[in-house]
Protein backbone atom coordinates (compact mmCIF):
# COMPACT_ATOMS: atom_id res chain seq x y z
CA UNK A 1 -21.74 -36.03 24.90
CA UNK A 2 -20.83 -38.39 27.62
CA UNK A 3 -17.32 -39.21 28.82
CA UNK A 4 -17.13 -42.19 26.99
CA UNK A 5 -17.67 -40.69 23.98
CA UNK A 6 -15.62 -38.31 23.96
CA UNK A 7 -12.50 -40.49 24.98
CA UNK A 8 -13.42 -42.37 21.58
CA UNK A 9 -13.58 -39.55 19.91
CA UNK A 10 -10.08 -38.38 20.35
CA UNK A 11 -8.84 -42.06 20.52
CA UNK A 12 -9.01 -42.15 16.22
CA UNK A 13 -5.99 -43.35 14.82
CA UNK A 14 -5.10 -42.02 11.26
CA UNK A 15 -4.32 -44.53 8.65
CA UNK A 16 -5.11 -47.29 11.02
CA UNK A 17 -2.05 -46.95 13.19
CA UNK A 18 -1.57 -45.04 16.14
CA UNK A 19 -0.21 -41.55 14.80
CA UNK A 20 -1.39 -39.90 18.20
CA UNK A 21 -1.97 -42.79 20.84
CA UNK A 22 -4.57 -41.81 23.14
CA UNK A 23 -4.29 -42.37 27.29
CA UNK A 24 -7.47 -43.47 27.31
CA UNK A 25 -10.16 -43.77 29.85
CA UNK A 26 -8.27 -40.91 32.82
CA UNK A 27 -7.56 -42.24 35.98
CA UNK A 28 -9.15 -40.49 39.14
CA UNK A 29 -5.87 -37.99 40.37
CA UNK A 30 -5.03 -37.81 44.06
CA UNK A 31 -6.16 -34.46 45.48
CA UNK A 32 -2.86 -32.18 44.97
CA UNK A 33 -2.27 -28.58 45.76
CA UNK A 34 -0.74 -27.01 42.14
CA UNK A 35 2.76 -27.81 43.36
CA UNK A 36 5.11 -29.09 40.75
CA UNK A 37 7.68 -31.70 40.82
CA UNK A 38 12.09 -30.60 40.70
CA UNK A 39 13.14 -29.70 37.13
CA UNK A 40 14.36 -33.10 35.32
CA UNK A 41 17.14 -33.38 33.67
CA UNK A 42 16.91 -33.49 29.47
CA UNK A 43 16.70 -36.55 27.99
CA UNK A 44 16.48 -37.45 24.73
CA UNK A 45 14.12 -40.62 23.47
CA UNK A 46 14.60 -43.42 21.17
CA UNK A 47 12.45 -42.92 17.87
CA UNK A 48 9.38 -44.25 17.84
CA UNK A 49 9.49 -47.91 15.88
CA UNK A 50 5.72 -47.40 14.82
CA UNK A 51 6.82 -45.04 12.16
CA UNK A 52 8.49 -47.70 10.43
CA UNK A 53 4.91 -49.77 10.23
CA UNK A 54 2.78 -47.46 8.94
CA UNK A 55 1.12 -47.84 5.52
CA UNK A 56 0.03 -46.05 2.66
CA UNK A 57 -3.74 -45.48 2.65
CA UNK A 58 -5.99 -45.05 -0.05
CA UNK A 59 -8.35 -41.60 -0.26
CA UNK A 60 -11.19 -43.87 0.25
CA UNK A 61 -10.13 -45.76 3.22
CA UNK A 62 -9.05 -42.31 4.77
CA UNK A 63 -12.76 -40.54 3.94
CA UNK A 64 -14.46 -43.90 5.71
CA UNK A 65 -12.19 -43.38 8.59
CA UNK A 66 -13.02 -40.12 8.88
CA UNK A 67 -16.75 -40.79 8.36
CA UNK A 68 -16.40 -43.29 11.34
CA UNK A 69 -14.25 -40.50 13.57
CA UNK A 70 -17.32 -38.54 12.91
CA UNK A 71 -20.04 -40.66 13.98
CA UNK A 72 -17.72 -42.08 17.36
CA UNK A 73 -17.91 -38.62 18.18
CA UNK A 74 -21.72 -38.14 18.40
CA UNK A 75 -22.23 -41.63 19.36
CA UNK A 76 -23.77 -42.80 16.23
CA UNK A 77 -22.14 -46.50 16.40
CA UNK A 78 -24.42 -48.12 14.27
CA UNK A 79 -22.89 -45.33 11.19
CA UNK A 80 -19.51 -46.17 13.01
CA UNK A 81 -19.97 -49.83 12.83
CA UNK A 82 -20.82 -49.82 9.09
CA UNK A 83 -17.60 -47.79 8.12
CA UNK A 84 -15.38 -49.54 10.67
CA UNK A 85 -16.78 -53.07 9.48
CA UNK A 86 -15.91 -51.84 5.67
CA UNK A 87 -12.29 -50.68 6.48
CA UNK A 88 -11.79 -54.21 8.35
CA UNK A 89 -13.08 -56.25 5.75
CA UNK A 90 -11.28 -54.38 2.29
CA UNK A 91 -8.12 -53.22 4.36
CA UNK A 92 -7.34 -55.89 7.15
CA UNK A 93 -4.02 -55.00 7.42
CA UNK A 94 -4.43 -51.88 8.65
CA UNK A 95 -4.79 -52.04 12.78
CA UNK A 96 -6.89 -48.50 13.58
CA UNK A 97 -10.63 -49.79 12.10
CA UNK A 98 -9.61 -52.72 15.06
CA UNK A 99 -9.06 -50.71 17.61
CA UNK A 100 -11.37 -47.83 16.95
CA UNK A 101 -14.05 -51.05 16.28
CA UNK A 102 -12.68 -52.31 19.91
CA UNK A 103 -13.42 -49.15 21.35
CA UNK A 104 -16.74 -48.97 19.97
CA UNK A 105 -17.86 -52.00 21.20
CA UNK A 106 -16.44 -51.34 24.87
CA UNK A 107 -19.06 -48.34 24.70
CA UNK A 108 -21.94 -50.81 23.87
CA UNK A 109 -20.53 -52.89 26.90
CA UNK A 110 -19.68 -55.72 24.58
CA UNK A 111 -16.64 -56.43 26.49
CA UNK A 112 -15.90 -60.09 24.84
CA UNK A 113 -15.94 -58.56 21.52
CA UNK A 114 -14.02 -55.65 22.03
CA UNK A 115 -11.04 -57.83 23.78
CA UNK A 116 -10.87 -59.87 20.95
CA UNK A 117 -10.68 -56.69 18.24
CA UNK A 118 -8.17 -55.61 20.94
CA UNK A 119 -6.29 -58.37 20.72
CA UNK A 120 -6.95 -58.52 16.47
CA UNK A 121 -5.45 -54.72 16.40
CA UNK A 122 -2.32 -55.56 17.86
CA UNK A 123 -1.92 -59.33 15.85
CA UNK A 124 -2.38 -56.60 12.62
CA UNK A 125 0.65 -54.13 13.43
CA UNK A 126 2.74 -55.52 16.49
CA UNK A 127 4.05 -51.87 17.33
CA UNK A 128 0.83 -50.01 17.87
CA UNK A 129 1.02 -48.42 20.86
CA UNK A 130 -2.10 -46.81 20.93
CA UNK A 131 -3.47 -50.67 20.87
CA UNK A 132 -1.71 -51.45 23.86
CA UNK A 133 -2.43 -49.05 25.98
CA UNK A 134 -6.50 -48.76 25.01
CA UNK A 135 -6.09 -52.71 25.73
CA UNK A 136 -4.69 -52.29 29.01
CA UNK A 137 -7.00 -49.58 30.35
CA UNK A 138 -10.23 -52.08 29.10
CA UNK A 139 -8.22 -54.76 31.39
CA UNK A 140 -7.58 -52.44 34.38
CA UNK A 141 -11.20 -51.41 34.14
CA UNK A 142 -12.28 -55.16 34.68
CA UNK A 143 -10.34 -55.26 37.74
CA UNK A 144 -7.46 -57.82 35.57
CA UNK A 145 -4.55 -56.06 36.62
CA UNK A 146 -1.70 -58.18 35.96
CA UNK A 147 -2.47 -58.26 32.57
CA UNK A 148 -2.79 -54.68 32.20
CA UNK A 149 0.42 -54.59 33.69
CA UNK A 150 1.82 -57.12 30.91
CA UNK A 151 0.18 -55.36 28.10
CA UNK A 152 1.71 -52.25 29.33
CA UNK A 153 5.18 -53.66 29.79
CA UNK A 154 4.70 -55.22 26.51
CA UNK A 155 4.31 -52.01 24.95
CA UNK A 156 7.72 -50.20 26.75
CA UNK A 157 9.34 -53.51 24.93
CA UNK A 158 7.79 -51.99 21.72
CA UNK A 159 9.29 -48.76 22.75
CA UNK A 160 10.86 -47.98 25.83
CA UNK A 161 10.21 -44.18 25.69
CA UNK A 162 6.44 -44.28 25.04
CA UNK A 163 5.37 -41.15 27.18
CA UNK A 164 2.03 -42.09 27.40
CA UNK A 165 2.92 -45.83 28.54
CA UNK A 166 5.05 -44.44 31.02
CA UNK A 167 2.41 -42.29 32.48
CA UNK A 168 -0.67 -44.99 32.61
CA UNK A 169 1.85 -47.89 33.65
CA UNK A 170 2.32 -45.61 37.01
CA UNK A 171 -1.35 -44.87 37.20
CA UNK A 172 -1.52 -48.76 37.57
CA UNK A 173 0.82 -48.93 39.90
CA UNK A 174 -0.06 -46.18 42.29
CA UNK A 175 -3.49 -46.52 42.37
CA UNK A 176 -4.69 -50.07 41.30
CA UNK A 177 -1.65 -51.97 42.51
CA UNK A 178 -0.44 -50.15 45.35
CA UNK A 179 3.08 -50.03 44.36
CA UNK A 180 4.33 -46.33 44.75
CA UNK A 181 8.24 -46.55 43.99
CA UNK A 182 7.75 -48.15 40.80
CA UNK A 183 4.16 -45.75 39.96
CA UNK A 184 7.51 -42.46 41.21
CA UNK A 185 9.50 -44.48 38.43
CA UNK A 186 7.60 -44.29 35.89
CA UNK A 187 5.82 -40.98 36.40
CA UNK A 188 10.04 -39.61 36.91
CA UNK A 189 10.14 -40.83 32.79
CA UNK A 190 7.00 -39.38 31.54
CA UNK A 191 8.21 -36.11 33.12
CA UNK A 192 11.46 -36.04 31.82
CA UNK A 193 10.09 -37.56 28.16
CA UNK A 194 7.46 -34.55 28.32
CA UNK A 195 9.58 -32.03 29.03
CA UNK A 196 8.36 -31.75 32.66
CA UNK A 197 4.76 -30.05 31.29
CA UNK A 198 2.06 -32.24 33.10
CA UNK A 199 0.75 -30.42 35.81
CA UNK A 200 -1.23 -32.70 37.24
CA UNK A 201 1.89 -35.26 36.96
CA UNK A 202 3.78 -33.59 38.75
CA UNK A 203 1.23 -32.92 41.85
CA UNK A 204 1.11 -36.74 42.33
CA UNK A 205 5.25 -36.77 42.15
CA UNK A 206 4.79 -34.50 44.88
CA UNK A 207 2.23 -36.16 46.83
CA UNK A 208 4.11 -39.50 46.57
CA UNK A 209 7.51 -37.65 47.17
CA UNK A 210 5.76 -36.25 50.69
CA UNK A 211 4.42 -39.71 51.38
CA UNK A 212 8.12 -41.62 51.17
CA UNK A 213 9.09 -38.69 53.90
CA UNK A 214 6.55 -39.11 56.02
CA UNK A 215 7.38 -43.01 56.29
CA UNK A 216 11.11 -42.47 56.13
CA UNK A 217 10.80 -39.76 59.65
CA UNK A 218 8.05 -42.09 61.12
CA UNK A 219 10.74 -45.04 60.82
CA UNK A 220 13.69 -42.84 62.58
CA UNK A 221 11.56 -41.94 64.98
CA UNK A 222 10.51 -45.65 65.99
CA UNK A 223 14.05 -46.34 65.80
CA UNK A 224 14.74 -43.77 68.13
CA UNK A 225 12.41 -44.89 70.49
């Protein structure tokens, strides 16, 4: 199975909202020693507003779903396509068969179609997250990067504790855009939203932590000069 497939197949999204929002397509992580980042302080996050936009779903929408999970997974899109095209046509309220249909079509490198099925998903239920951050990551991979950075920002208006938003928004940031206090910012809430688990978080607190140094002792040296 390649890559892309199996991002798709764990970025399914059960009763066509985003029940467990995906990050997506993984950024390349700087090279870190396994060093973690200080303990954060608890914190306790606003409840999620999708959970007041979900719908009820009939058994048969749920077994095409999972027919189309299924068939994403072993990269049988034209199965996919027929079950995804079903749920958007007899259930077009419900945003998943969008985005999973979005996804699908990024994979086929059908990138006009899949921005507008993006774009569709999150017209359908304004408070999928999952939507906005598969969205972004499709714009950040075409090099767009101010609007991955609105799509993302539009999400934390959504919900301003969305873990996973707060961890790709500073992947955009540190690596795309270059901006490494607000990527420390962000990566700071994700930690302290997680429960300071991500590993591989924390090595690029440190690394960006150990880069701030660096320039602060290089300036009071020149000063010193």
């Amino acid at each position: 199975m390649s890559a892309r497939a199996g991002i798709l197949a764990f970025a399914v999204l059960l009763g066509g909202c985003g029940a467990m929002p995906d990050l997506g397509p993984r950024s390349p992580a700087p090279a870190a020693d396994a060093a973690e980042a200080a303990p954060v302080a608890e914190t306790i996050a606003a409840e999620n507003p999708y959970l007041d936009s979900r719908r009820s779903v009939s058994g048969t929408a749920r077994q095409r779903f999972a027919a189309a999970t299924a068939a994403m997974a072993t990269e049988d899109w034209d199965t996919a396509r027929v079950d995804l095209e079903w749920l958007v046509e007899n259930h077009p309220k419900l945003s998943g068969p969008y985005l999973n249909l979005a996804l699908l079509h990024v994979a086929e490198g059908d990138t006009a179609t899949a921005e507008t099925l993006f774009q569709a998903a999150l017209e359908v239920n304004e408070r999928n997250l999952a939507a906005y951050n598969q969205y972004a990551i499709f714009l950040r991979e075409q090099g767009r990067f101010d609007e991955a950075e609105r799509v993302y920002l539009d999400a934390l208006a959504v919900w301003s504790d969305h873990a996973e938003t707060h961890r790709n928004i500073g992947v955009l940031y540190d690596l795309y855009r270059g901006d490494h206090e607000k990527a420390l910012q962000h990566y700071y809430r994700y930690q302290e939203l997680t429960g300071n688990t991500d590993r591989t978080v924390a090595g690029w607190i440190v690394l960006l932590e150990r880069q701030f140094s660096q320039l602060v002792q290089r300036g009071q040296q020149g000063a010193g000069e």
